[in-house]
Protein backbone atom coordinates (compact mmCIF):
# COMPACT_ATOMS: atom_id res chain seq x y z
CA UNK A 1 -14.54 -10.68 8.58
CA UNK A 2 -14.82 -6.67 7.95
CA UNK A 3 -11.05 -6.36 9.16
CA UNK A 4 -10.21 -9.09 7.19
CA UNK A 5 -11.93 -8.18 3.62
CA UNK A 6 -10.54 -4.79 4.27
CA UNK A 7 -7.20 -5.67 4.59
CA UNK A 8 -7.17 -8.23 1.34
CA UNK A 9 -8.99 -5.30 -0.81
CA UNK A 10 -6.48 -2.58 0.40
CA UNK A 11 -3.79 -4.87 -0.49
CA UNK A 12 -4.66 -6.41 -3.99
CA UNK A 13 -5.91 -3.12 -5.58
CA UNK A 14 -2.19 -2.00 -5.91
CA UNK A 15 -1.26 -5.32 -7.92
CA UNK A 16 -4.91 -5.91 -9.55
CA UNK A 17 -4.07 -2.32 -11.21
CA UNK A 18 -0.35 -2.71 -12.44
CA UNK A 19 -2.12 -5.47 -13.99
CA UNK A 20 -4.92 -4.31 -15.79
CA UNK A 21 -2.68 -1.36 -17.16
CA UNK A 22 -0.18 -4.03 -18.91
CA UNK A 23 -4.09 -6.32 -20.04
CA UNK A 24 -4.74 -2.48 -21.58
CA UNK A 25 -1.98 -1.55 -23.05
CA UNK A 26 -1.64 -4.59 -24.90
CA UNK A 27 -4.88 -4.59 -26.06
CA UNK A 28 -4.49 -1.30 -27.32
CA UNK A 29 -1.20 -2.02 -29.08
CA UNK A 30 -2.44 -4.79 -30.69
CA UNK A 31 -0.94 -7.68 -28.43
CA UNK A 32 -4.43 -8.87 -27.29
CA UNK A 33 -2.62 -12.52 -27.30
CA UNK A 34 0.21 -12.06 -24.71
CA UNK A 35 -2.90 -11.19 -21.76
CA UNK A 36 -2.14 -14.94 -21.36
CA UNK A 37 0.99 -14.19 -20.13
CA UNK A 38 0.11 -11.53 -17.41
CA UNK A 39 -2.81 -13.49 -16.40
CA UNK A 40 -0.85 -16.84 -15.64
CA UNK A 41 2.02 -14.95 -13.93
CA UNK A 42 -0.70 -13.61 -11.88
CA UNK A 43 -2.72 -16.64 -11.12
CA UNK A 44 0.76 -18.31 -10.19
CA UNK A 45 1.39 -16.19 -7.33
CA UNK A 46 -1.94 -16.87 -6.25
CA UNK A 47 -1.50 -20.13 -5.93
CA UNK A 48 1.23 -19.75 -4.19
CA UNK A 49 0.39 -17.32 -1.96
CA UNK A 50 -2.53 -19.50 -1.01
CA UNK A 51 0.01 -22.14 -0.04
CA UNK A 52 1.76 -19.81 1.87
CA UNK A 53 -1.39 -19.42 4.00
CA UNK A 54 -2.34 -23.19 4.56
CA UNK A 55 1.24 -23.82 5.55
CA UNK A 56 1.73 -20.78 7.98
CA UNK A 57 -2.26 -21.05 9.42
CA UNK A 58 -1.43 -25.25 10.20
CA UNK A 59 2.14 -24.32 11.92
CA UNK A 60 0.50 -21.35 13.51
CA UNK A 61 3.67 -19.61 12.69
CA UNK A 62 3.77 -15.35 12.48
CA UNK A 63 4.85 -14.76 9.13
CA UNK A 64 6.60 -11.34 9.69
CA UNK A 65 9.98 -11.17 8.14
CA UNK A 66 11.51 -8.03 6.78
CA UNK A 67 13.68 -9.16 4.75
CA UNK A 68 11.81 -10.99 2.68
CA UNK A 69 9.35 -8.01 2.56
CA UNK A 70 12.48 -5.44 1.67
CA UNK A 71 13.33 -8.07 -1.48
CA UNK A 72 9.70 -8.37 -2.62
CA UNK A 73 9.37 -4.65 -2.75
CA UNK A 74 12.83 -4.14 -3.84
CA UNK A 75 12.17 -6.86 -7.17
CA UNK A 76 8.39 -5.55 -7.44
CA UNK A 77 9.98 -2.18 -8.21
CA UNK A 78 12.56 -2.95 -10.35
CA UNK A 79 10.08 -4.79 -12.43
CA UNK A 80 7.79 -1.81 -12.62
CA UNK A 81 9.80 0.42 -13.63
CA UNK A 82 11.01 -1.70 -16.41
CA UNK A 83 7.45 -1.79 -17.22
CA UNK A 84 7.13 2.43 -17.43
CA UNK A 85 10.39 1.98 -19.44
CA UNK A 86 9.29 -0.53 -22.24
CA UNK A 87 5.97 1.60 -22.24
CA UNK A 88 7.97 5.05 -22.93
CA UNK A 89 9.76 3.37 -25.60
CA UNK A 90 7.19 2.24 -27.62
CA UNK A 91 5.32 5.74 -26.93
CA UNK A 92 7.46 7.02 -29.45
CA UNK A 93 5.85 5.33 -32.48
CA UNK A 94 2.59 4.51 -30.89
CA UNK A 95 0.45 5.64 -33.64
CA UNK A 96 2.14 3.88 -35.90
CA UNK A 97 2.53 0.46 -33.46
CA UNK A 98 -0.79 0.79 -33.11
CA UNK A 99 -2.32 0.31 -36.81
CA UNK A 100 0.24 -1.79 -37.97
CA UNK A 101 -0.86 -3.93 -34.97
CA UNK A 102 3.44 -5.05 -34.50
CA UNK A 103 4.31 -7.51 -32.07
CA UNK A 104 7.28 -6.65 -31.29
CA UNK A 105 6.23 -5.47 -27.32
CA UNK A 106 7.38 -7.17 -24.60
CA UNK A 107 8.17 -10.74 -24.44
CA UNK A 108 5.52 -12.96 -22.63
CA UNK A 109 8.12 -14.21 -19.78
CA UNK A 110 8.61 -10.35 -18.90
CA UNK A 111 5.54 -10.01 -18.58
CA UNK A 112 4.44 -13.05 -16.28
CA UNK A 113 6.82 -12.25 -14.60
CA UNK A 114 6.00 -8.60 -13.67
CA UNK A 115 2.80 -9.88 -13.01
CA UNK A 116 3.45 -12.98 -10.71
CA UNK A 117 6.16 -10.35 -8.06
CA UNK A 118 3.37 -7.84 -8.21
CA UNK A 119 0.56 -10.35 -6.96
CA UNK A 120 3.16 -12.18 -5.20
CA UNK A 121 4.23 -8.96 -3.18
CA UNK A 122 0.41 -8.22 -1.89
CA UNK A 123 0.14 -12.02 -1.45
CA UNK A 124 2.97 -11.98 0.55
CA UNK A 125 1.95 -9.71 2.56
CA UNK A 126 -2.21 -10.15 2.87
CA UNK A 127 -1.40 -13.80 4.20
CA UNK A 128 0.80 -11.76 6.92
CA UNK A 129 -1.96 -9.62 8.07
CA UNK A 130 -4.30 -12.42 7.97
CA UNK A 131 -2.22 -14.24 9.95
CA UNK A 132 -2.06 -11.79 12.48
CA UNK A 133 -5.57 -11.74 12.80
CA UNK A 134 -6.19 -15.47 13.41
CA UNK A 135 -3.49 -14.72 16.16
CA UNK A 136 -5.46 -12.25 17.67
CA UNK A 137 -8.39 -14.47 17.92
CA UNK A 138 -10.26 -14.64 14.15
CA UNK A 139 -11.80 -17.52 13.25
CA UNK A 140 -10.49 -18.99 10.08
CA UNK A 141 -13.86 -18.97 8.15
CA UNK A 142 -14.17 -14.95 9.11
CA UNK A 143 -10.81 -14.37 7.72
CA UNK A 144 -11.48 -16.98 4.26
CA UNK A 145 -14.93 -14.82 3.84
CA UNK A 146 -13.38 -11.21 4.45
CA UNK A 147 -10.36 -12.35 2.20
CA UNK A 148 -12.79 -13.58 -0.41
CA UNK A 149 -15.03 -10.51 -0.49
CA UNK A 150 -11.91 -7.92 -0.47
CA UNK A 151 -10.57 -9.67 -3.72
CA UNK A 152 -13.64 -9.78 -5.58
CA UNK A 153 -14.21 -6.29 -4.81
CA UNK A 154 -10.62 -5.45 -6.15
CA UNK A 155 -11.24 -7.76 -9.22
CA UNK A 156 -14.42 -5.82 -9.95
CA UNK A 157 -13.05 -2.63 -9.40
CA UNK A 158 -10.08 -3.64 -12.18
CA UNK A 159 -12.38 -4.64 -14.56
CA UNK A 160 -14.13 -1.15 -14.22
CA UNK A 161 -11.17 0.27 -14.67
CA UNK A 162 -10.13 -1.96 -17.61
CA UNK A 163 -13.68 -1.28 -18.98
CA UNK A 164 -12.77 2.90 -18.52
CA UNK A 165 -9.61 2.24 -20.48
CA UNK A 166 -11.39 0.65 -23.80
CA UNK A 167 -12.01 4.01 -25.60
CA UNK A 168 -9.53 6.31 -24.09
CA UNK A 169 -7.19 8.18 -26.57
CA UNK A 170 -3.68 5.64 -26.13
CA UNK A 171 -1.19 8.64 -26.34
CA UNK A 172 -3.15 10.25 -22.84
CA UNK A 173 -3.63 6.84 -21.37
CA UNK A 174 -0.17 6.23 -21.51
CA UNK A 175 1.40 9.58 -20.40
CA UNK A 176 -0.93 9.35 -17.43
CA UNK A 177 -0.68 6.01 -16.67
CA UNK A 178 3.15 5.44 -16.64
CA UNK A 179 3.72 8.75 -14.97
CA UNK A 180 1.53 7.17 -11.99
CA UNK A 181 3.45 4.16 -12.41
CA UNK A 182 6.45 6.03 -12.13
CA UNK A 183 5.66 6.93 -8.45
CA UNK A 184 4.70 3.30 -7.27
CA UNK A 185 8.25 2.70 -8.13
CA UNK A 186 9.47 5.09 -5.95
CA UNK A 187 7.18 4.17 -3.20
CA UNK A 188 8.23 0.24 -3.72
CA UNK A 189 11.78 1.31 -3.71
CA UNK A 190 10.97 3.11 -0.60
CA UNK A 191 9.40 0.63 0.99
CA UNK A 192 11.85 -1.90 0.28
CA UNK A 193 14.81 0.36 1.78
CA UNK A 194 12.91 1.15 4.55
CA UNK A 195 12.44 -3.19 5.66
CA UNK A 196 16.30 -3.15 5.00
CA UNK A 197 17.15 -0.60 7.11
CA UNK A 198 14.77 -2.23 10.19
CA UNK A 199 17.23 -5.52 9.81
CA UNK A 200 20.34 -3.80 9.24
CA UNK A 201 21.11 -4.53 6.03
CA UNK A 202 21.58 -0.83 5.25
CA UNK A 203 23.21 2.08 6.54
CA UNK A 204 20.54 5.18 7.32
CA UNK A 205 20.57 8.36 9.21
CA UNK A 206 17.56 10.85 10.12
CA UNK A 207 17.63 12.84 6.73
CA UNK A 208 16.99 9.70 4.67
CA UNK A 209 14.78 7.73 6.49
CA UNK A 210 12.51 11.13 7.09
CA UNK A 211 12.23 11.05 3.15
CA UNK A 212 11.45 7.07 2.92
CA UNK A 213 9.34 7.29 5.81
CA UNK A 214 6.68 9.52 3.64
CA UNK A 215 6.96 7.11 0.75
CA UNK A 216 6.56 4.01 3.44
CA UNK A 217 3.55 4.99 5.02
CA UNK A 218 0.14 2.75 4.00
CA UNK A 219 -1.35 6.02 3.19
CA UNK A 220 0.86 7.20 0.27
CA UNK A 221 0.04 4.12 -1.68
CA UNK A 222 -3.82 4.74 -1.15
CA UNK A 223 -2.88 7.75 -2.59
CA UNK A 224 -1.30 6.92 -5.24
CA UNK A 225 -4.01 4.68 -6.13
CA UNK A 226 -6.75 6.86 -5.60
CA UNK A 227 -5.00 9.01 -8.07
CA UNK A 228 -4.78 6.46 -10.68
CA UNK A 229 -8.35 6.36 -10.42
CA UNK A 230 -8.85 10.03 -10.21
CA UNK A 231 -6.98 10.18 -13.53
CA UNK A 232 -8.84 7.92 -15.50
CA UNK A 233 -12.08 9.95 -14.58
CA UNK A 234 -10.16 12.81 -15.61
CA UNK A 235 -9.39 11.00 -18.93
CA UNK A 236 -12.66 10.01 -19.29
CA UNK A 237 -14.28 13.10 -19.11
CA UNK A 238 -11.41 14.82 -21.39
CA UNK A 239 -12.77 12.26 -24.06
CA UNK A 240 -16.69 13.96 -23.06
CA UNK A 241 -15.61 17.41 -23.37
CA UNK A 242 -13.87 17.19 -26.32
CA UNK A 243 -15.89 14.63 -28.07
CA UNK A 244 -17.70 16.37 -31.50
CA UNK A 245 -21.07 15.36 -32.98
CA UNK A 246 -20.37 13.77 -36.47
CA UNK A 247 -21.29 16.52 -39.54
CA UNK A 248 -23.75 15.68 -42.34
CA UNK A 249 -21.35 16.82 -44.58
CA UNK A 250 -20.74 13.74 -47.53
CA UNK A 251 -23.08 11.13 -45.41
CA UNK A 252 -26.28 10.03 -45.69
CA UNK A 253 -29.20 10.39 -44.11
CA UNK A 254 -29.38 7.08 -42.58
CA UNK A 255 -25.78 6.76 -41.98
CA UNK A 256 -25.70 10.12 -40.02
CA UNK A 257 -28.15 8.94 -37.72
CA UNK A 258 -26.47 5.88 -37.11
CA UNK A 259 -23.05 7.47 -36.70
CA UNK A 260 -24.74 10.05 -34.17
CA UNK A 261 -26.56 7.32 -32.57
CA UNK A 262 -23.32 5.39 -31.43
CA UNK A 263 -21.79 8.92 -30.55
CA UNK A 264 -24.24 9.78 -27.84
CA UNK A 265 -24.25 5.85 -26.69
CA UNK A 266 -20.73 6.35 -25.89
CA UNK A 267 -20.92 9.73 -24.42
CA UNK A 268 -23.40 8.14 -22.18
CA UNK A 269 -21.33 5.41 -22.06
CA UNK A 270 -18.98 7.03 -20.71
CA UNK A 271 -20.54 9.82 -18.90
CA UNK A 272 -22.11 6.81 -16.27
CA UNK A 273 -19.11 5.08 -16.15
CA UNK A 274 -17.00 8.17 -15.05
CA UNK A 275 -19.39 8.66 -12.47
CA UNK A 276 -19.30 5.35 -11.50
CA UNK A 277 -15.25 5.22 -11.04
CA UNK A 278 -15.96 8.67 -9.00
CA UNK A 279 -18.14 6.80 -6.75
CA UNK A 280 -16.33 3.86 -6.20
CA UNK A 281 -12.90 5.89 -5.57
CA UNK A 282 -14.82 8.08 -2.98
CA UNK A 283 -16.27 5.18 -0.90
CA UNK A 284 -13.11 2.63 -1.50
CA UNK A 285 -9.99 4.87 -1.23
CA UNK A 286 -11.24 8.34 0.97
CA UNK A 287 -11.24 6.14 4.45
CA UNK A 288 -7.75 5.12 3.59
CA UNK A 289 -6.48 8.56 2.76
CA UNK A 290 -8.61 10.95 5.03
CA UNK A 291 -9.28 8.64 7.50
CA UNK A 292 -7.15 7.62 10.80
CA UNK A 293 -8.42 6.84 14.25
CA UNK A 294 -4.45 7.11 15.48
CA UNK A 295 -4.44 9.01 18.71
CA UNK A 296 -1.15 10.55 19.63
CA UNK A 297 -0.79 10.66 23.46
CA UNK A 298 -0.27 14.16 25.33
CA UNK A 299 3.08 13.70 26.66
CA UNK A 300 2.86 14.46 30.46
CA UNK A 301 6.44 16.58 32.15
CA UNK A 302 7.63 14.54 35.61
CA UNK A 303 10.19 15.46 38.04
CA UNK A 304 13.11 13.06 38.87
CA UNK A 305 13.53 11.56 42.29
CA UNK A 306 17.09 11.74 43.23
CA UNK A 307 18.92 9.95 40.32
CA UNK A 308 15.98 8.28 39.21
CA UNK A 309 12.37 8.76 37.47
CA UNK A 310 9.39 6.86 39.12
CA UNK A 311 6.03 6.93 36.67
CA UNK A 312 3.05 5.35 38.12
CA UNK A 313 1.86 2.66 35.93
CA UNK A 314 -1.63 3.47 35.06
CA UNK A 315 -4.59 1.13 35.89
CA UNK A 316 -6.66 1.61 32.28
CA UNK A 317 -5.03 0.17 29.14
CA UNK A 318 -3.68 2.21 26.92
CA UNK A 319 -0.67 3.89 25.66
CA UNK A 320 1.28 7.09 27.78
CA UNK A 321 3.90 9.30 27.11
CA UNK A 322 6.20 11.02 29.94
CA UNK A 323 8.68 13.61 29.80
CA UNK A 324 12.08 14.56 31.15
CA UNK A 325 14.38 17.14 30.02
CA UNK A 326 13.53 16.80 26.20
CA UNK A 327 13.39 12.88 26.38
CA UNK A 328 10.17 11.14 25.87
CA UNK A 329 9.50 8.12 27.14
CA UNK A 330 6.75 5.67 26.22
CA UNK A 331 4.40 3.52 28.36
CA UNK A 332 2.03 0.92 26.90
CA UNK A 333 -0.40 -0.91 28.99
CA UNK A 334 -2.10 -4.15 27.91
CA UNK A 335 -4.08 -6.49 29.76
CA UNK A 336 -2.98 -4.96 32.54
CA UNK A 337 0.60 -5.54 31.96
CA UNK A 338 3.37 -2.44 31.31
CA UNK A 339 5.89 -2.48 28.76
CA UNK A 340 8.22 0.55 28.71
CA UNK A 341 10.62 2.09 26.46
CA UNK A 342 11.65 5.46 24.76
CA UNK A 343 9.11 7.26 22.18
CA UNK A 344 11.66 6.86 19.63
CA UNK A 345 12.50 3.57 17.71
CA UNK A 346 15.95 2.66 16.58
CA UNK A 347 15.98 3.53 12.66
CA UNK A 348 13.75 6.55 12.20
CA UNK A 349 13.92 9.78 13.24
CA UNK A 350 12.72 10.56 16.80
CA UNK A 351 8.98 11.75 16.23
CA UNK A 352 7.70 9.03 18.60
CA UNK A 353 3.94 7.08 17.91
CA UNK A 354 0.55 6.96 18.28
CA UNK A 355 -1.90 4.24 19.09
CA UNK A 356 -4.68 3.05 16.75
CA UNK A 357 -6.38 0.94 19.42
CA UNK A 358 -4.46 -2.26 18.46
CA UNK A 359 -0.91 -1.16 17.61
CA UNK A 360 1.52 1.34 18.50
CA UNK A 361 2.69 3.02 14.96
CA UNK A 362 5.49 4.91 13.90
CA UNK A 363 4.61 8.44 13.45
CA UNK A 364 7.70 8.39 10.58
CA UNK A 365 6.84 5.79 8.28
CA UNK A 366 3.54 4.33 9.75
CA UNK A 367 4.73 0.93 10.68
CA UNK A 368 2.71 -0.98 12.78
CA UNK A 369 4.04 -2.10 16.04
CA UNK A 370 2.63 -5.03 18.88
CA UNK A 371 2.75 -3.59 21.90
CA UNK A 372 3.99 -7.30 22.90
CA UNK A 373 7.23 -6.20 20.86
CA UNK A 374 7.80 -3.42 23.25
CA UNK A 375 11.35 -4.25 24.92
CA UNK A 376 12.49 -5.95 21.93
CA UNK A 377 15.21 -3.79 20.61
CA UNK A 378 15.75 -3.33 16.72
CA UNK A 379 13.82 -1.95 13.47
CA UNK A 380 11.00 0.39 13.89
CA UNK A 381 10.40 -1.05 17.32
CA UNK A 382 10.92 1.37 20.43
CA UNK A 383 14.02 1.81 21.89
CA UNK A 384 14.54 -0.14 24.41
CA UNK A 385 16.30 1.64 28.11
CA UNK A 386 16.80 -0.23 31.41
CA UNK A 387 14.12 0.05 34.13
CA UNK A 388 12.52 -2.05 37.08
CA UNK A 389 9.65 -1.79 38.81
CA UNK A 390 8.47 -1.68 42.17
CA UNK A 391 4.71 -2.30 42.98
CA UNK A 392 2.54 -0.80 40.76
CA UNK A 393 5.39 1.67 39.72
CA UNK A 394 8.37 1.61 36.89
CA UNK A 395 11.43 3.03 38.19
CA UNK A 396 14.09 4.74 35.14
CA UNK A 397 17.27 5.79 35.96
CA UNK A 398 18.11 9.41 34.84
CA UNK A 399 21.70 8.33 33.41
CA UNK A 400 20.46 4.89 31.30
CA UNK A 401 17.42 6.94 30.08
CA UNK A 402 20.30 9.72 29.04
CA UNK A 403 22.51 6.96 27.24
CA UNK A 404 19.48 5.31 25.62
CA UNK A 405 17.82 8.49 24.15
CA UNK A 406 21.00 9.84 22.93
CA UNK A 407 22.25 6.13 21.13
């Protein structure tokens, strides 16, 4: 249940977010009546991402497809960034927009539909990881629970951040806002490139994929939400510091108090509710961004046997890394059963993995791999290089191991 709400809140903050920055912004701009629009785009892809889920969970199929992931991210992006573009456009009568109320922002079938590949996209891809749980032995009411506690966490921490919006100066919200959106684009982009070049569908080489890899990883999206959220605070307490106590000057007594009365309510207001985003940023996004319990194995130097390289297969589970002449190679045991390849996979760069306990991952880009995929050649999975075994010991030869490293 803990895996599973974790999973569902790490992957709808990103979309609940994009979301309630377009409910803003049109509230702000005086197009209060379009929220319709995001809000049915949004509870479209719901729906069918919850269909998604019944279908997959009664076929007890594994959803995992890369190139429907690459297109999602590739479209999700696209969309996005047409979003920071509409918003810079209109940023450069925003005053003006904004008390002549116009309606002349985006249309409402732009916006659904920015909305719907956004929640689509995290959809997508929560019904994946849920899928892999009940494959790994979760119950279906565990993962139903978890999934329904992570997305009324994210929903509550949009609405804070929604609520943190309401009074902030339009002119900062939007510099800081689309600038953040800006680099969710890239990371989408990113992202998407990096699924095409698993399958294919793509032509890479070490220099690029080192520079998607970083934009890939899990833990530059926490970061780029945590910064959202660390910006708003910082908007929020720009609005404190700045913030002037109203002058008796031309008012009278009575309405002097009452103007001071509602300017200390907000700075209050707001004073609790930065602290409040503070808190919830620390304890929702600093596990995902400090945290990792990946262990990278010690790589351990053996000597070749004649022609060939024989590595003891270890009797504890667990994953084991050998060298021989500069060429790692990789050893996961599960169950008590070996699977062996290089500590390189096919598309990125050779900086090997770690183990989190359940998966091997890419040390490049963070991609999760079974350890049942081991021998399975293609993507982010580890090379694959010729062996045997005999007894309770894998036997390499020197010259595949050579041809497979250097492929």
């Amino acid at each position: 249940m803990i895996e599973a709400a974790g999973i569902t809140l790490r992957e709808a903050i990103e979309a609940i977010l994009v979301i309630f920055i377009m409910v803003a912004y049109l509230e702000k701009t005086g197009e209060a009546h379009k929220k319709r629009y995001v809000y049915a785009g949004a509870a479209l892809a719901v729906v069918l991402s919850l269909l998604l889920a019944a279908v997959l969970s009664a076929l007890g199929i594994d959803p995992e497809n890369e190139l429907v992931e690459g297109v999602l991210f590739i479209v999700a992006g696209v969309l996005v960034a047409s979003l920071v573009v509409w918003m810079w456009r209109h940023a450069k009568h925003i005053k003006q927009e904004v008390e002549a109320r116009v309606a002349a922002a985006a249309g409402g079938a732009a916006l659904a539909l920015i909305a719907f590949v956004m929640v689509l996209r995290e959809g997508v891809e929560t019904v994946i990881f849920l899928q892999s749980l009940l494959l790994a032995g979760a119950s279906a009411a565990e993962n139903f629970m978890g999934a329904a506690l992570g997305i009324a966490l994210a929903l509550s921490f949009g609405f804070v951040f929604l609520r943190g919006t309401a009074r902030i100066n339009l002119p900062r919200f939007f510099k800081v806002t689309s600038a953040i959106l800006a680099v969710l684009v890239v990371k989408l982009i990113a992202s998407g490139f990096h699924e095409f070049f698993e399958v294919g569908i793509l032509p890479s080489n070490e220099t690029l994929l080192s520079i998607v890899g970083v934009f890939a990883r899990d833990s530059t999206g926490a970061l780029i939400i945590l910064g959202m959220l660390l910006a708003l605070v910082g908007m929020v307490v720009y609005d404190i510091v700045t913030a002037r106590m109203p002058e008796p000057s031309g008012l009278s007594p009575a309405e002097l108090r009452r103007r001071r009365y509602e300017f200390l309510r907000e700075k209050y207001s707001k004073t609790a509710l930065g602290v409040v985003l503070l808190l919830l940023s620390g304890v929702l996004m600093a596990p995902a961004v400090t945290a990792s319990d990946v262990q990278v194995p010690e790589p351990v130097p053996i000597e070749a046997s004649g022609d060939v390289l024989r590595i003891p297969v270890p009797q504890q589970d667990g994953v084991y890394v050998y060298t021989f002449g500069g060429m790692r190679i990789l050893l996961a045991v599960r169950d008590g059963k070996p699977h062996l390849a290089l500590d390189r996979c096919y598309i990125c760069p050779p900086k090997g993995y770690g183990y989190d306990g359940e998966f091997l991952v890419c040390l490049n880009c963070g991609a999760p791999i079974s350890i049942d995929t081991v021998g399975t050649p293609g993507g982010c999975n580890p090379v694959v290089v010729e062996h045997s075994y005999e007894g309770s010991t894998a036997v390499v030869s020197i010259e595949k191991l050579a041809e497979a490293w250097e492929q």
